[in-house]
C-alpha atoms as a PDB file:
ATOM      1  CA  UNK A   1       0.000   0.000   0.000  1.00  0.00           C
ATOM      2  CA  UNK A   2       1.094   3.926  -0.947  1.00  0.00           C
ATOM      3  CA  UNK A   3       2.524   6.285   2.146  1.00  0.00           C
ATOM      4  CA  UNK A   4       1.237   9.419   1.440  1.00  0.00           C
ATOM      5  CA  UNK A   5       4.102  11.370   1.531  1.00  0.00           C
ATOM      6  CA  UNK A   6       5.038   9.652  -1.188  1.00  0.00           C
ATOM      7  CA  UNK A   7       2.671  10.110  -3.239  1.00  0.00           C
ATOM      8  CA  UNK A   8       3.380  12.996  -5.101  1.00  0.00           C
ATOM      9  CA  UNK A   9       7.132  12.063  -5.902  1.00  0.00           C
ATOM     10  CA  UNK A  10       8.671  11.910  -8.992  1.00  0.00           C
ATOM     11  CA  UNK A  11      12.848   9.973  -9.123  1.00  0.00           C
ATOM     12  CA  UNK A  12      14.533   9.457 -12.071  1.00  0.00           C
ATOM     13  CA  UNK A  13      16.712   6.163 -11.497  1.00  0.00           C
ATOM     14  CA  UNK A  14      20.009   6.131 -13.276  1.00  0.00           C
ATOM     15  CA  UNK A  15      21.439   2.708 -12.854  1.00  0.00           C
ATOM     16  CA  UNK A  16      23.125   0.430 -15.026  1.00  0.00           C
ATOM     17  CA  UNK A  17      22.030  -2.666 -13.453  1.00  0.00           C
ATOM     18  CA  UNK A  18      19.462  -3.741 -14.699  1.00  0.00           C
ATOM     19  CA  UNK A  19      18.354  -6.292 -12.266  1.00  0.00           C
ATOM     20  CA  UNK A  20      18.673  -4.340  -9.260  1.00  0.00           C
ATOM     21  CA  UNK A  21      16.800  -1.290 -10.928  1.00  0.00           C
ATOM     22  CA  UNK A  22      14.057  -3.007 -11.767  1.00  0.00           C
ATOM     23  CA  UNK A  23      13.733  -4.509  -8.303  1.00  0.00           C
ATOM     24  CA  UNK A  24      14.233  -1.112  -6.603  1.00  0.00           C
ATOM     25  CA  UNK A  25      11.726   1.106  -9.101  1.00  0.00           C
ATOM     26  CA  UNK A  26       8.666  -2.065  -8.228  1.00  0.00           C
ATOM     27  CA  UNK A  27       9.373  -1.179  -4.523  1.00  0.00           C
ATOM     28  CA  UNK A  28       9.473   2.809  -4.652  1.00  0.00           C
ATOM     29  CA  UNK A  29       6.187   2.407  -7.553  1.00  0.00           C
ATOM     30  CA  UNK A  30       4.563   0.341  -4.588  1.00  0.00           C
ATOM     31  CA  UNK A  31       4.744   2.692  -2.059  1.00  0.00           C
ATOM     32  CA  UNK A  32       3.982   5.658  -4.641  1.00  0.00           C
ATOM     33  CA  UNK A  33       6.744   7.209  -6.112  1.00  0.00           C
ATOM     34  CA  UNK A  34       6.829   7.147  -9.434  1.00  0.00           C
ATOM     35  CA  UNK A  35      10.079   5.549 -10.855  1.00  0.00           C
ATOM     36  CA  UNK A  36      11.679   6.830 -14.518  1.00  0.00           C
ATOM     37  CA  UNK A  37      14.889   4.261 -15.516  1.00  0.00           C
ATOM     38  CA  UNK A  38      17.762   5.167 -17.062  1.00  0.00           C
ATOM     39  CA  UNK A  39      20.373   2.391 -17.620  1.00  0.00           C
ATOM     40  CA  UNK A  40      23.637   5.176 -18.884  1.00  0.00           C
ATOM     41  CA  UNK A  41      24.939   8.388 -17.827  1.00  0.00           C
ATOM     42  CA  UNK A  42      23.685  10.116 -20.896  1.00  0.00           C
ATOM     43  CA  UNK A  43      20.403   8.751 -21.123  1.00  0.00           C
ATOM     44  CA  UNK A  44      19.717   9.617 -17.468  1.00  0.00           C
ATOM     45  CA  UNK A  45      20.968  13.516 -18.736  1.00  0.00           C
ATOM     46  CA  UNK A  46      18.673  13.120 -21.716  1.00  0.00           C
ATOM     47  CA  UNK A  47      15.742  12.141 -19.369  1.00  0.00           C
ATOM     48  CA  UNK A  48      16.576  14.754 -16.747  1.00  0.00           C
ATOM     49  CA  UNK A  49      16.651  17.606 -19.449  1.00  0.00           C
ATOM     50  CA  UNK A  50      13.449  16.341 -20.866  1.00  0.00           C
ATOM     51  CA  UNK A  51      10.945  16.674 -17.712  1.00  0.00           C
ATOM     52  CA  UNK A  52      11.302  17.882 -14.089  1.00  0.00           C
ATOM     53  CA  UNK A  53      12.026  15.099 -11.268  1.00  0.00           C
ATOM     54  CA  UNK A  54      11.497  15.984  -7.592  1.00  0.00           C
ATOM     55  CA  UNK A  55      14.825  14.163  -7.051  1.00  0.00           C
ATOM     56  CA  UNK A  56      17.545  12.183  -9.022  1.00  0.00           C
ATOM     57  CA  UNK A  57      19.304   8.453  -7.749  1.00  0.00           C
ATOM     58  CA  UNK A  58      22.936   8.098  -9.366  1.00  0.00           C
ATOM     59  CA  UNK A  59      24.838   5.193  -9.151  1.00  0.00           C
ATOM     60  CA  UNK A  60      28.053   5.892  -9.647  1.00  0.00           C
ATOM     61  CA  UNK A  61      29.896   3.461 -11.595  1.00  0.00           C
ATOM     62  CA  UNK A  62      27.858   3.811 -14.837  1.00  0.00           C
ATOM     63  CA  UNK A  63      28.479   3.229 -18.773  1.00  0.00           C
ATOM     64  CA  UNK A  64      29.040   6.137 -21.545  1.00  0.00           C
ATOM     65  CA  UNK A  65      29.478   8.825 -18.854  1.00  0.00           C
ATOM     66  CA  UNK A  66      30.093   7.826 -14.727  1.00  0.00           C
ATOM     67  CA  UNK A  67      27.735   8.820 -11.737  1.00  0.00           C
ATOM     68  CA  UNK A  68      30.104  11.592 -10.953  1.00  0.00           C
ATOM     69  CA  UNK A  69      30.074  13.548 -14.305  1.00  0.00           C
ATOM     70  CA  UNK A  70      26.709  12.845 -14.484  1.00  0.00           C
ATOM     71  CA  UNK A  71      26.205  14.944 -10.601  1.00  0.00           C
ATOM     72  CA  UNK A  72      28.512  18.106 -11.836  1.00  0.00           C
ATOM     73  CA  UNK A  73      26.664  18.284 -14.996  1.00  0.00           C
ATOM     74  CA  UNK A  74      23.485  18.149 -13.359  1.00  0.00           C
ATOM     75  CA  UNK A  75      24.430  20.829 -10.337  1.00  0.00           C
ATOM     76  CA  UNK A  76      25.628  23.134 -13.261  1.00  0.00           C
ATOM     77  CA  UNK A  77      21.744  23.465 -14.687  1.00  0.00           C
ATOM     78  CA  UNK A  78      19.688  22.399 -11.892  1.00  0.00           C
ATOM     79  CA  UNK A  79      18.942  22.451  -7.955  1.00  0.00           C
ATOM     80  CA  UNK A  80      17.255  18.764  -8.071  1.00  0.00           C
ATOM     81  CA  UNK A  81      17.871  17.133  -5.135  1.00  0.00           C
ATOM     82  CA  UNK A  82      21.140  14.031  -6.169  1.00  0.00           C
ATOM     83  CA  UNK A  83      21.325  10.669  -3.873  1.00  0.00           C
ATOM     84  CA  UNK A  84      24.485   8.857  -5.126  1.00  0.00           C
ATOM     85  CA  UNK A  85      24.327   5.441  -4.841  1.00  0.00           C
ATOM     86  CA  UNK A  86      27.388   3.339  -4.804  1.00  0.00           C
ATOM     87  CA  UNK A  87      29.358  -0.248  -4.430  1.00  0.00           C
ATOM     88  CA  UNK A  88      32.451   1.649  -4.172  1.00  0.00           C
ATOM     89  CA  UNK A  89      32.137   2.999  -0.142  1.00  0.00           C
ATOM     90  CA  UNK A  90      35.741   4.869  -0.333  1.00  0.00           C
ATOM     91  CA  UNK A  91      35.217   7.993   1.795  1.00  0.00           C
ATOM     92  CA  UNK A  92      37.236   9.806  -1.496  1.00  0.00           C
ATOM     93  CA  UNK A  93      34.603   8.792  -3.561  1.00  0.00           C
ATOM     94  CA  UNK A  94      31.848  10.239  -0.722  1.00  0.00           C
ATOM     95  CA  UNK A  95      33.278  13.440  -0.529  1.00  0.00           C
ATOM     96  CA  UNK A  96      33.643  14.196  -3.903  1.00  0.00           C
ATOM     97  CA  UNK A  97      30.032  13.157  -4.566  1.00  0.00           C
ATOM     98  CA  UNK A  98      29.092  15.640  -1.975  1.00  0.00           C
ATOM     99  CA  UNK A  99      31.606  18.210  -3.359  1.00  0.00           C
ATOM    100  CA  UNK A 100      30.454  18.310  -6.668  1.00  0.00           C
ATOM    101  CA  UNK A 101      26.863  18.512  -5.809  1.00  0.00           C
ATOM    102  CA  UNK A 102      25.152  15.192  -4.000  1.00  0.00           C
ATOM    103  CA  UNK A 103      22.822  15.992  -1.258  1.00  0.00           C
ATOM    104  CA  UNK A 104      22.976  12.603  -0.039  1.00  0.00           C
ATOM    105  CA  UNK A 105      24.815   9.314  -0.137  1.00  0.00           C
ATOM    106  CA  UNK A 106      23.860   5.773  -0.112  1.00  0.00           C
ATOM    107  CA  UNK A 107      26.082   3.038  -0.016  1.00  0.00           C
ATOM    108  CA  UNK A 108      25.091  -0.772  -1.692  1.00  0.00           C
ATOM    109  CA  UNK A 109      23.588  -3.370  -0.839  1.00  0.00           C
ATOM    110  CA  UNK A 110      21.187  -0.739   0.633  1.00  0.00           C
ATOM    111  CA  UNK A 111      17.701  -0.918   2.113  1.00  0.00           C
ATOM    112  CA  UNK A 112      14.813  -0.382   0.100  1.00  0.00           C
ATOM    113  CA  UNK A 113      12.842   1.280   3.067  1.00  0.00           C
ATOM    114  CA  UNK A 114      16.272   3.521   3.866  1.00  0.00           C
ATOM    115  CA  UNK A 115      15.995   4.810   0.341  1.00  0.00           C
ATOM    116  CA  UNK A 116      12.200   5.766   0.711  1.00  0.00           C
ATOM    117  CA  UNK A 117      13.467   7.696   4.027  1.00  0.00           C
ATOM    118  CA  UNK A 118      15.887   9.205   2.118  1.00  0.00           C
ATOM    119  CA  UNK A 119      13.939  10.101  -0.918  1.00  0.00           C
ATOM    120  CA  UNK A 120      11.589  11.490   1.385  1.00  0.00           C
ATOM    121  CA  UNK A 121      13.816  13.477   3.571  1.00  0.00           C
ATOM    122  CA  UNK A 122      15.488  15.153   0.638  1.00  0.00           C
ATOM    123  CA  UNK A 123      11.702  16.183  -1.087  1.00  0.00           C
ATOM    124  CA  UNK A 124      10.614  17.706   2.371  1.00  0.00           C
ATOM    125  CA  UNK A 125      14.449  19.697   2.099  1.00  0.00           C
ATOM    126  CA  UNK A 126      13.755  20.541  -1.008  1.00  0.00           C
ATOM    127  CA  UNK A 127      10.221  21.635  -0.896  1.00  0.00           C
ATOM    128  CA  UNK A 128      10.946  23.674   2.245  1.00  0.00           C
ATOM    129  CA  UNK A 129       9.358  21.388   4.939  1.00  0.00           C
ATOM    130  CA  UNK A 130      11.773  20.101   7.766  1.00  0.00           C
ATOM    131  CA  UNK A 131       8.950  18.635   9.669  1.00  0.00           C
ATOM    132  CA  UNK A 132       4.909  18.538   9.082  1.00  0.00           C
ATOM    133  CA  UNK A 133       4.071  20.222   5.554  1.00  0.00           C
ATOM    134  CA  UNK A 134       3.808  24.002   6.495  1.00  0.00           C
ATOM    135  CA  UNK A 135       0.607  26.187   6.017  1.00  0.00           C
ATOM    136  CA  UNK A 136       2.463  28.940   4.851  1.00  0.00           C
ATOM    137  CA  UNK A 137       4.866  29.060   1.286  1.00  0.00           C
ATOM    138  CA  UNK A 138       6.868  32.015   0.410  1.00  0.00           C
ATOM    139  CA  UNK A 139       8.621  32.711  -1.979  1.00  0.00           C
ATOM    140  CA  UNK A 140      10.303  35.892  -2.089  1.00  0.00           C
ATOM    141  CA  UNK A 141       7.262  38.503  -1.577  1.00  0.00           C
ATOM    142  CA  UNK A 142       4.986  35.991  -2.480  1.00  0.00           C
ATOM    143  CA  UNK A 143       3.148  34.334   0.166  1.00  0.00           C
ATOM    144  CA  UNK A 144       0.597  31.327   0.138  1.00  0.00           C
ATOM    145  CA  UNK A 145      -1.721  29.965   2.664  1.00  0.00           C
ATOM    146  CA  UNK A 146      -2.477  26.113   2.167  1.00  0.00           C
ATOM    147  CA  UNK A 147      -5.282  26.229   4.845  1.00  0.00           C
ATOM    148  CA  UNK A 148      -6.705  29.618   3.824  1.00  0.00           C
ATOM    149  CA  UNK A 149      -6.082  28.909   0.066  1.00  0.00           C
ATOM    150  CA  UNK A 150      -5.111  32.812  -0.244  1.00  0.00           C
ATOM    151  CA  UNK A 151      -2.530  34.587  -2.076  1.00  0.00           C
ATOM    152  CA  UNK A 152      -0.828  37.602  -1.633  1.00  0.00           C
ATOM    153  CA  UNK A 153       2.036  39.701  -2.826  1.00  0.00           C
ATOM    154  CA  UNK A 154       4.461  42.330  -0.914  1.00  0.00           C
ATOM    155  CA  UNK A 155       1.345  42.150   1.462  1.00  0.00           C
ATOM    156  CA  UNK A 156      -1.127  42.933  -1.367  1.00  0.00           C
ATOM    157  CA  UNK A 157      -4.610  40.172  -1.525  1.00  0.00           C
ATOM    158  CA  UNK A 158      -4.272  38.571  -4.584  1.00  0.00           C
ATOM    159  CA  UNK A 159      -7.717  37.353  -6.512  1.00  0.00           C
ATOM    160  CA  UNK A 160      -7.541  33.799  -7.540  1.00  0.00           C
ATOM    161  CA  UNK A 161      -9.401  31.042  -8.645  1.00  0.00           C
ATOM    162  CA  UNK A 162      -9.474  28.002  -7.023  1.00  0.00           C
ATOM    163  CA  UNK A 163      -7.554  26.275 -10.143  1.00  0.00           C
ATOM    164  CA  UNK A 164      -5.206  29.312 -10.404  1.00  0.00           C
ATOM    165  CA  UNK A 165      -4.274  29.024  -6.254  1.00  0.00           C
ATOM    166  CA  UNK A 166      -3.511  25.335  -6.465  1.00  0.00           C
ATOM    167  CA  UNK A 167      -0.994  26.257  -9.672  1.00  0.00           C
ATOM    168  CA  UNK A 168       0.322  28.791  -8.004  1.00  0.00           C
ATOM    169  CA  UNK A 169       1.054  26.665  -4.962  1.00  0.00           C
ATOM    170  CA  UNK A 170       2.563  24.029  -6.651  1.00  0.00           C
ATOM    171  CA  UNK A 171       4.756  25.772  -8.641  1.00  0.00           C
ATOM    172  CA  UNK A 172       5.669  28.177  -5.441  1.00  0.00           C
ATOM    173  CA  UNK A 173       6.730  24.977  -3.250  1.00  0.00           C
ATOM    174  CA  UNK A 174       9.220  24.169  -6.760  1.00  0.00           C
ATOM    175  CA  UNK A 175      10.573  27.155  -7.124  1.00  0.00           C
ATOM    176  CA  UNK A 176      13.450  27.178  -9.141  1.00  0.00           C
ATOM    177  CA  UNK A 177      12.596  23.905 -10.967  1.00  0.00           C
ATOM    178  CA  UNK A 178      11.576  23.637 -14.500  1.00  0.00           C
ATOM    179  CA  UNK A 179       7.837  22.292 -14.671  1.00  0.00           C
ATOM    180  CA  UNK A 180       6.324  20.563 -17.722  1.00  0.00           C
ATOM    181  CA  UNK A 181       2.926  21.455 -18.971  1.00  0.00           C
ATOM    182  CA  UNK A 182       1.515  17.435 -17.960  1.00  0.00           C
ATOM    183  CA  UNK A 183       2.929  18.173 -14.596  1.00  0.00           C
ATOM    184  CA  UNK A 184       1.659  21.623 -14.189  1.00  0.00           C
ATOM    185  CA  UNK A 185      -1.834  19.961 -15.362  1.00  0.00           C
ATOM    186  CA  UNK A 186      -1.527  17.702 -12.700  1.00  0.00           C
ATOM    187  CA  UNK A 187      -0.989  20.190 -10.111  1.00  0.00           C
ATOM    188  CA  UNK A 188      -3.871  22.821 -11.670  1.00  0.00           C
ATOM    189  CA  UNK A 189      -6.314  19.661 -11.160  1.00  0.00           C
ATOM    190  CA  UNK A 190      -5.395  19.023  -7.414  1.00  0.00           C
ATOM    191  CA  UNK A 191      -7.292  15.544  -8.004  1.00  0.00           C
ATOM    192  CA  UNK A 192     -10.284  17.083  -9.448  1.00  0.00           C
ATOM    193  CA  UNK A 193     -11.955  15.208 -12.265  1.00  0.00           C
ATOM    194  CA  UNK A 194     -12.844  18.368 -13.684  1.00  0.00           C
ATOM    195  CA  UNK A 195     -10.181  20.529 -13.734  1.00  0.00           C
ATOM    196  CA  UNK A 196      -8.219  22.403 -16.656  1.00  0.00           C
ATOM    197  CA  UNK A 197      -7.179  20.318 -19.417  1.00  0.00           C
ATOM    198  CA  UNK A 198      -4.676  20.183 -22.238  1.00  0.00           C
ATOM    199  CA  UNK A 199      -3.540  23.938 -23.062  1.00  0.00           C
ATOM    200  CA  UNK A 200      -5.300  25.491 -20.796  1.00  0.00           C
ATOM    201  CA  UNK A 201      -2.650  25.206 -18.782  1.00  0.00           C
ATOM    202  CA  UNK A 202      -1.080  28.292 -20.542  1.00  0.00           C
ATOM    203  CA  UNK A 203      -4.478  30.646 -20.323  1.00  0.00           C
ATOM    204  CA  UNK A 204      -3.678  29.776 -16.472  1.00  0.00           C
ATOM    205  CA  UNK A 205      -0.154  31.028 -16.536  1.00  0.00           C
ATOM    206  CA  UNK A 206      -1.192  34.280 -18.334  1.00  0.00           C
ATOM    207  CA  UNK A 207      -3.817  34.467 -15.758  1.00  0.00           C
ATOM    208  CA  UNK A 208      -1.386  34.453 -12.889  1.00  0.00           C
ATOM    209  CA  UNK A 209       0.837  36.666 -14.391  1.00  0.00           C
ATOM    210  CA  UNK A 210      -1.505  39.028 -14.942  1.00  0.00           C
ATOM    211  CA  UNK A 211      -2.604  38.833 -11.082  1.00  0.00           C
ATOM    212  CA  UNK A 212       1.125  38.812 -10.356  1.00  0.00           C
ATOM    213  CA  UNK A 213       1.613  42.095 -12.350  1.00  0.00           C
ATOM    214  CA  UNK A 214       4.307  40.059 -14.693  1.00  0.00           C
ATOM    215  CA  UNK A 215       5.319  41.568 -17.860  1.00  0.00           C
ATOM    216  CA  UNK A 216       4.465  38.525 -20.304  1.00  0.00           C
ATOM    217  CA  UNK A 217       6.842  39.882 -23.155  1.00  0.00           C
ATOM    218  CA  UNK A 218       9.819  39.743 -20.429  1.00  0.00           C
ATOM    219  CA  UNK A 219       8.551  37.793 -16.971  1.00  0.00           C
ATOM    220  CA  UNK A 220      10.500  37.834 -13.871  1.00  0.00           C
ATOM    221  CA  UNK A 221       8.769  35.752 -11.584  1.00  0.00           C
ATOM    222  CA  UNK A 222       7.094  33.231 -13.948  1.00  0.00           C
ATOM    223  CA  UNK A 223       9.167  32.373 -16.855  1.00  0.00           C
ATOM    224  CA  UNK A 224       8.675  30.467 -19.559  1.00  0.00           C
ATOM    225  CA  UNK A 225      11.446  27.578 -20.547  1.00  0.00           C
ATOM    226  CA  UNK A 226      10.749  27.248 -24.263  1.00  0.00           C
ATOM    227  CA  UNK A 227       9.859  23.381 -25.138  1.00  0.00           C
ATOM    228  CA  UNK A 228       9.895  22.931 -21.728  1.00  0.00           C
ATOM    229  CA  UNK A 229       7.660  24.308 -19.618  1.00  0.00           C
ATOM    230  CA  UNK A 230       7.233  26.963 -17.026  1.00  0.00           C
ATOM    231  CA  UNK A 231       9.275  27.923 -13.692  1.00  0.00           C
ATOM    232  CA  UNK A 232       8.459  30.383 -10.995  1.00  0.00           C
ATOM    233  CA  UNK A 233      11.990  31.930 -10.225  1.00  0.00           C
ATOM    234  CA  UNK A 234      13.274  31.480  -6.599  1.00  0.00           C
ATOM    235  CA  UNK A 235      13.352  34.496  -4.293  1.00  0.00           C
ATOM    236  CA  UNK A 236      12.239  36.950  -6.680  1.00  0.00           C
ATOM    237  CA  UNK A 237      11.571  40.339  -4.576  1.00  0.00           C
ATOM    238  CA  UNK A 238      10.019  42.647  -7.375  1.00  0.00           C
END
């Protein structure tokens, strides 16, 4: 059966074994996080430039381009949370991890439920929440109330719809990250059956940035990523 905290995960898996990463994306799928595979260093960067992960598992000792590479390349373009994961327990091969990026380490044979725990911990870091999910999101001047389910900016109300707040939310506690328009979709709908579909999703985004007083010829809080999808920049304080 699912935990609910993971539920709303998202790991890309690069491993090389194939054995052991099928074994280990059936037990994360289980309890709810949803498991992309990626058996080479360059397909995992092909996969990670393609969509937006809530965190990324790198093994380290991998074909075409190693675990390592694959971390600094990462860092250099993105804040995802990295767990390495590793035969090779050397504490040189730890600390570089770590140096070049790696929020987290995790030697093998490892635990499938320590990897959930860690997976876990490192979305709640990542998200913001070091303990029970927090009522209150900011971001920058921006400020969102889960409870409430009202906006505001630099103090000031803002007016939104229910569809529009939930966006908003989601895309406040990933700040930073690069959102597709399927996951964006999936955060507009907030489970409901009948929320916004297809492009819609970008009538929303004008929307906001209309209520957010964003320039949509040249946005600073919510930018577009061309082929991509959309991002709501990270401390933005105009």
């Amino acid at each position: 059966m699912a935990s609910s905290p993971a539920s709303a995960i998202e790991v890309l898996l690069i491993e090389d074994d194939a054995h052991l990463a099928r074994l280990t994306a059936e037990y994360l799928e289980r309890q709810g996080v949803k498991t992309c595979l990626a058996r080479d260093g360059e397909q995992g960067l092909v996969e990670a430039s393609r969509r937006a992960f809530d965190a990324i598992l790198i093994d380290i000792m991998l074909p075409r381009k190693d675990g390592l590479t694959v971390c600094r390349e990462l860092r250099e373009r993105s804040a995802v949370p990295i767990l390495m994961l590793t035969a090779r327990g050397e504490e040189a091969d730890r600390v570089m991890g770590l140096e070049l990026g790696a929020d987290d380490y995790l030697p093998k044979p490892f635990s499938s439920r320590e990897l959930l725990a860690r997976i876990q911990a490192l979305v709640r870091r990542s998200r913001g929440h070091l303990g029970p999910t927090r009522d209150v999101v900011r971001v920058g001047g921006l400020s969102l109330s889960r409870s409430a389910m009202r906006a505001s900016l630099h103090g000031q109300a803002l007016s939104l719809t229910r569809h529009e707040f939930t966006l908003l939310l989601g895309l406040a506690e990933r700040a930073g990250r690069v959102l597709s328009r399927e996951q964006l979709l999936e955060l507009a709908k907030g489970g409901d059956p009948d929320g916004p579909v297809d492009r819609a999703i970008d009538v929303h985004v004008s929307r906001l940035r209309q209520k957010l007083g964003d320039d949509a010829r040249n946005p600073r809080m919510l930018k577009t990523v061309r082929g991509v999808g959309y991002v709501l920049e990270q401390g933005e304080e105009s």
